[in-house]
N, C-alpha and C. Protein backbone atom coordinates (compact mmCIF):
# COMPACT_ATOMS: atom_id res chain seq x y z
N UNK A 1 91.73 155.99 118.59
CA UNK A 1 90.38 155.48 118.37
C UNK A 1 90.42 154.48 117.23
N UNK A 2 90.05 153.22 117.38
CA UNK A 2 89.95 152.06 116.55
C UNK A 2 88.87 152.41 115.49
N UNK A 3 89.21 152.02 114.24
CA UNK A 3 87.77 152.27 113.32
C UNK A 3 86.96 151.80 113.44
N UNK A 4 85.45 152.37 113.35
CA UNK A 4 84.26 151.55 113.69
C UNK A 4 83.31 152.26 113.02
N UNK A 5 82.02 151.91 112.98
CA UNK A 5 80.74 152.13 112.61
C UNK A 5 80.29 153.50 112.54
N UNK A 6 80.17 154.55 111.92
CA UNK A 6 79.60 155.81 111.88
C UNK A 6 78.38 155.94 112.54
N UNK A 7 77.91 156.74 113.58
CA UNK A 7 76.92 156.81 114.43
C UNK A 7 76.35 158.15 115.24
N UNK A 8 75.50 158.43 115.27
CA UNK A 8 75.17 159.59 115.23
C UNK A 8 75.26 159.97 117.13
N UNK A 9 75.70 161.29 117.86
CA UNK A 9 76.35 161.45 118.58
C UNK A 9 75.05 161.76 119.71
N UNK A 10 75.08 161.94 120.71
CA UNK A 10 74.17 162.45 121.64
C UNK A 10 73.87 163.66 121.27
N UNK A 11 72.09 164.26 121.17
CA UNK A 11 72.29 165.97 121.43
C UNK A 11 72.50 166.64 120.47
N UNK A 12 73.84 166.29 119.55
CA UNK A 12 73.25 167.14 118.18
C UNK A 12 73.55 166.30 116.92
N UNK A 13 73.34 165.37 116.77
CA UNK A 13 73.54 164.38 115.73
C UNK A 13 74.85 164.67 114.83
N UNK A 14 75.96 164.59 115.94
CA UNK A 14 77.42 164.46 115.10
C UNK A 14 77.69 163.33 114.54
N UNK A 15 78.01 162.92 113.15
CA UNK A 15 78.39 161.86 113.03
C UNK A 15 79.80 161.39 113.98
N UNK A 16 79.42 160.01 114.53
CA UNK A 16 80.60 159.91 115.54
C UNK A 16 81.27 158.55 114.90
N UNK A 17 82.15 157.98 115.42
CA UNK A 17 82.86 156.60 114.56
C UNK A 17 82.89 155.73 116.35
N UNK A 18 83.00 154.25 115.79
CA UNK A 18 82.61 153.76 117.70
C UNK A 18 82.02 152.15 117.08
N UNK A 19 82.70 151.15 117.78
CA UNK A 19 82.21 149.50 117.44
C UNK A 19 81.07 149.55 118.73
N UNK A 20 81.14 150.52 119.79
CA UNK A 20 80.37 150.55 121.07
C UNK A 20 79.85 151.66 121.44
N UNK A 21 78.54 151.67 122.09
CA UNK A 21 78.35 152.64 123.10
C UNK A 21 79.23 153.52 123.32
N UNK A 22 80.25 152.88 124.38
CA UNK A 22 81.21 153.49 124.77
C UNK A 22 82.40 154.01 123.75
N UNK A 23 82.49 153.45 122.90
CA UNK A 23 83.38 154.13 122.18
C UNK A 23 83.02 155.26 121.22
N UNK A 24 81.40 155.46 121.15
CA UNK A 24 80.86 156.43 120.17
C UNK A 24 80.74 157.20 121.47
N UNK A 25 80.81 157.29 122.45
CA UNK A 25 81.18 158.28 123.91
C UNK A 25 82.27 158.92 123.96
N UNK A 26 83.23 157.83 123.51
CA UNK A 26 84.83 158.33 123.65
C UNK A 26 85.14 159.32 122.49
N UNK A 27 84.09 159.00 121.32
CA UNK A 27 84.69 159.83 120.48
C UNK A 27 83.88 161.29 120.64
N UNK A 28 82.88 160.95 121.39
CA UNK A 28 81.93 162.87 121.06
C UNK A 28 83.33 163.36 122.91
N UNK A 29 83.91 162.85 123.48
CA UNK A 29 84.77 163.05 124.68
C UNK A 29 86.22 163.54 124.15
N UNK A 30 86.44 163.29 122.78
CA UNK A 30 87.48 163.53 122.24
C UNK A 30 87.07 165.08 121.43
N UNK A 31 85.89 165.41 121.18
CA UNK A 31 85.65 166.23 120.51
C UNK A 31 85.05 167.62 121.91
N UNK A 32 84.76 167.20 122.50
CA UNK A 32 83.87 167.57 123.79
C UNK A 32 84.20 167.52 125.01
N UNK A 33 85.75 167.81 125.21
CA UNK A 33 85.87 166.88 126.67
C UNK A 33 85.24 167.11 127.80
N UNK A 34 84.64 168.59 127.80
CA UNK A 34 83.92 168.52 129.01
C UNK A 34 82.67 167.91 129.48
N UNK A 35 81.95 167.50 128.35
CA UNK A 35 81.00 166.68 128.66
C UNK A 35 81.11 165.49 129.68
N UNK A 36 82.38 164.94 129.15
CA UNK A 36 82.64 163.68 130.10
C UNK A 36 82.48 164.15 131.60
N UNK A 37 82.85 165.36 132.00
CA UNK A 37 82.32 165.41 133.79
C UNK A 37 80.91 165.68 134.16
N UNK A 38 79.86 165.83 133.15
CA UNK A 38 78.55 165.88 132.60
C UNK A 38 78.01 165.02 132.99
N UNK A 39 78.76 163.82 132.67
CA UNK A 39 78.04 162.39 132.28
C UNK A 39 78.53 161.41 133.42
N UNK A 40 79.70 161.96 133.57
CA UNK A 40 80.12 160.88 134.27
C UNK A 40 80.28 161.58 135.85
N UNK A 41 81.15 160.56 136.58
CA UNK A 41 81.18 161.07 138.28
C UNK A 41 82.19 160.04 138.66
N UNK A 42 83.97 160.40 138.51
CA UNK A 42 84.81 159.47 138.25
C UNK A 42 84.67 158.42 137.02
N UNK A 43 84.78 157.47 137.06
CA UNK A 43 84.60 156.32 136.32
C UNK A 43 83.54 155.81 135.69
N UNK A 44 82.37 155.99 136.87
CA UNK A 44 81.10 155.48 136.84
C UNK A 44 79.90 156.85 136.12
N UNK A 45 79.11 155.68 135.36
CA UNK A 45 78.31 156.91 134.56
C UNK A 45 76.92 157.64 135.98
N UNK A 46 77.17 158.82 135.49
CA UNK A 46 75.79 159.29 136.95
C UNK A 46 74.81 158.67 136.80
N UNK A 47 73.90 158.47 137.81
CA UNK A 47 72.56 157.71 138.33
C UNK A 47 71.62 158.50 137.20
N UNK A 48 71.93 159.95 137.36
CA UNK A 48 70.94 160.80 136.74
C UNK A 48 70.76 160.68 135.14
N UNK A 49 71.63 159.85 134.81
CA UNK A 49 71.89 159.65 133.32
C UNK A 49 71.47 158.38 132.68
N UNK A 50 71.34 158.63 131.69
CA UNK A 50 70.83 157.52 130.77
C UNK A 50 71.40 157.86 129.80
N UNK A 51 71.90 156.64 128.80
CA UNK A 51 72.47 156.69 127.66
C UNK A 51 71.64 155.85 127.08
N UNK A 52 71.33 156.29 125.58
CA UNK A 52 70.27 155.07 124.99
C UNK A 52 70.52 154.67 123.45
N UNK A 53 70.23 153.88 123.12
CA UNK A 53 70.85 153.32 121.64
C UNK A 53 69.04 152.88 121.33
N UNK A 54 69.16 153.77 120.05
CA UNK A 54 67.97 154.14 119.30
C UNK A 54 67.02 153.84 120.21
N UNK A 55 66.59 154.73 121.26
CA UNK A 55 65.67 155.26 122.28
C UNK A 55 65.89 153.91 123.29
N UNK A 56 66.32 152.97 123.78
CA UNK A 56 66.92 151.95 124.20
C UNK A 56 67.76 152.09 125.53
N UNK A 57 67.48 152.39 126.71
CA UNK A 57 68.71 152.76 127.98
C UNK A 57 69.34 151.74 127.90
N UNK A 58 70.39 152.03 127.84
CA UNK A 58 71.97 151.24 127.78
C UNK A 58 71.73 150.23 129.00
N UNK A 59 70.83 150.66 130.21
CA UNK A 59 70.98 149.72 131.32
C UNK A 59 70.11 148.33 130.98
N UNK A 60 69.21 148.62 130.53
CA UNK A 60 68.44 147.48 130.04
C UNK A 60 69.02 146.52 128.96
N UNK A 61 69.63 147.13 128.34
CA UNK A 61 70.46 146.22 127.22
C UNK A 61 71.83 145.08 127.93
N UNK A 62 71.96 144.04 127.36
CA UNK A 62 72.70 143.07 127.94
C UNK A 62 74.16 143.52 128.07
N UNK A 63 74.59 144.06 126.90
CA UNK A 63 76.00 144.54 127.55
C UNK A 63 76.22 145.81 127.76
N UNK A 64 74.97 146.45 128.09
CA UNK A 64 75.22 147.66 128.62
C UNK A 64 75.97 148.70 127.52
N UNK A 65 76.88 149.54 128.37
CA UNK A 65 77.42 150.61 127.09
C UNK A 65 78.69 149.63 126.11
N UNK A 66 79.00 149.01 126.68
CA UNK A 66 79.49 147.51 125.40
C UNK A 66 79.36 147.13 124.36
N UNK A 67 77.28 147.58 124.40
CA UNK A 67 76.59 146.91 122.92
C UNK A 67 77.57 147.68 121.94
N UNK A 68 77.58 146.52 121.07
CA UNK A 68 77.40 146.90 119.71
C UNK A 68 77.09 148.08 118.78
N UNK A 69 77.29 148.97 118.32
CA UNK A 69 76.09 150.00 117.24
C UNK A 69 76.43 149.65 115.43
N UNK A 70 75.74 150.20 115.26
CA UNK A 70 75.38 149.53 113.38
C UNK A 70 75.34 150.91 112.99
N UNK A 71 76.13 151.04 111.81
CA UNK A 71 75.92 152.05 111.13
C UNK A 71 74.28 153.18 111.18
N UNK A 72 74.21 153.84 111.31
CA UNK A 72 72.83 154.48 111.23
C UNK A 72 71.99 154.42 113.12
N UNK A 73 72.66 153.81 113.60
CA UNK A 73 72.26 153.84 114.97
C UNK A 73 72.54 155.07 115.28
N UNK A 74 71.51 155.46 116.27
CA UNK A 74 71.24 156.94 117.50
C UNK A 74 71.92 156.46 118.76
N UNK A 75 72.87 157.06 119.22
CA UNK A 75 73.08 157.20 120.84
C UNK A 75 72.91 158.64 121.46
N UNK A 76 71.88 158.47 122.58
CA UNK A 76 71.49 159.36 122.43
C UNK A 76 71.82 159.82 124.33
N UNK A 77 71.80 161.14 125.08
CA UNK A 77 71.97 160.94 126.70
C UNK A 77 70.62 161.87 126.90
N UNK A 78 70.04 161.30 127.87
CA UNK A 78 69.22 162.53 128.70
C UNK A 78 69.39 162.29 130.46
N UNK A 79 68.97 163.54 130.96
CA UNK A 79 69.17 163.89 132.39
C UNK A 79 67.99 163.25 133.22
N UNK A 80 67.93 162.74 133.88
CA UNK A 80 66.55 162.06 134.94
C UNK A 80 65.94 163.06 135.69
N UNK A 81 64.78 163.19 135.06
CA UNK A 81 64.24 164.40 136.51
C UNK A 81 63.45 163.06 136.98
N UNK A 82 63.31 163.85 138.65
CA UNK A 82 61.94 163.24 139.10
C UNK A 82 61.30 164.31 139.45
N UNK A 83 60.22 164.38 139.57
CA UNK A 83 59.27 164.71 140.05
C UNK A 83 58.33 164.97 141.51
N UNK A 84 58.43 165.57 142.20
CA UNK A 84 57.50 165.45 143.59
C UNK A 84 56.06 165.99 143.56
């Protein structure tokens, strides 16, 4: 894991280290590995998921789980319900 930005983890506010999204992922995956079959579904992150940078879904953001995080940034995951 490359050094990066201290950032607080999905779920229970671990401090995590990460220049990205994805790499403040890789590191709560290094600590957590089972989460990663949680979140993910092979490669690709599940439909049912959202990842968000300070309340922010990663999908709406331009580079996606790519962005950037800044010291003191939240990444945060929740599960999609719908509703009938």
């Amino acid at each position: 894991m490359k050094k990066g930005k201290e950032t607080a983890s999905p779920e229970r506010g671990i401090p995590l280290k990460g220049e990205t999204i994805a790499d403040v992922l890789e590191a709560l995956f290094a600590q957590e590995p089972q989460l990663r079959d949680e979140l993910y579904d092979g490669e690709l992150l599940r439909p049912s998921i959202s990842v968000c940078l300070n309340g922010i879904d990663s999908r709406y953001l331009a580079l996606g789980l790519k962005t950037p995080v800044q010291a003191g940034d939240r990444v945060s995951t929740c599960e999609n319900v719908t509703l009938h």
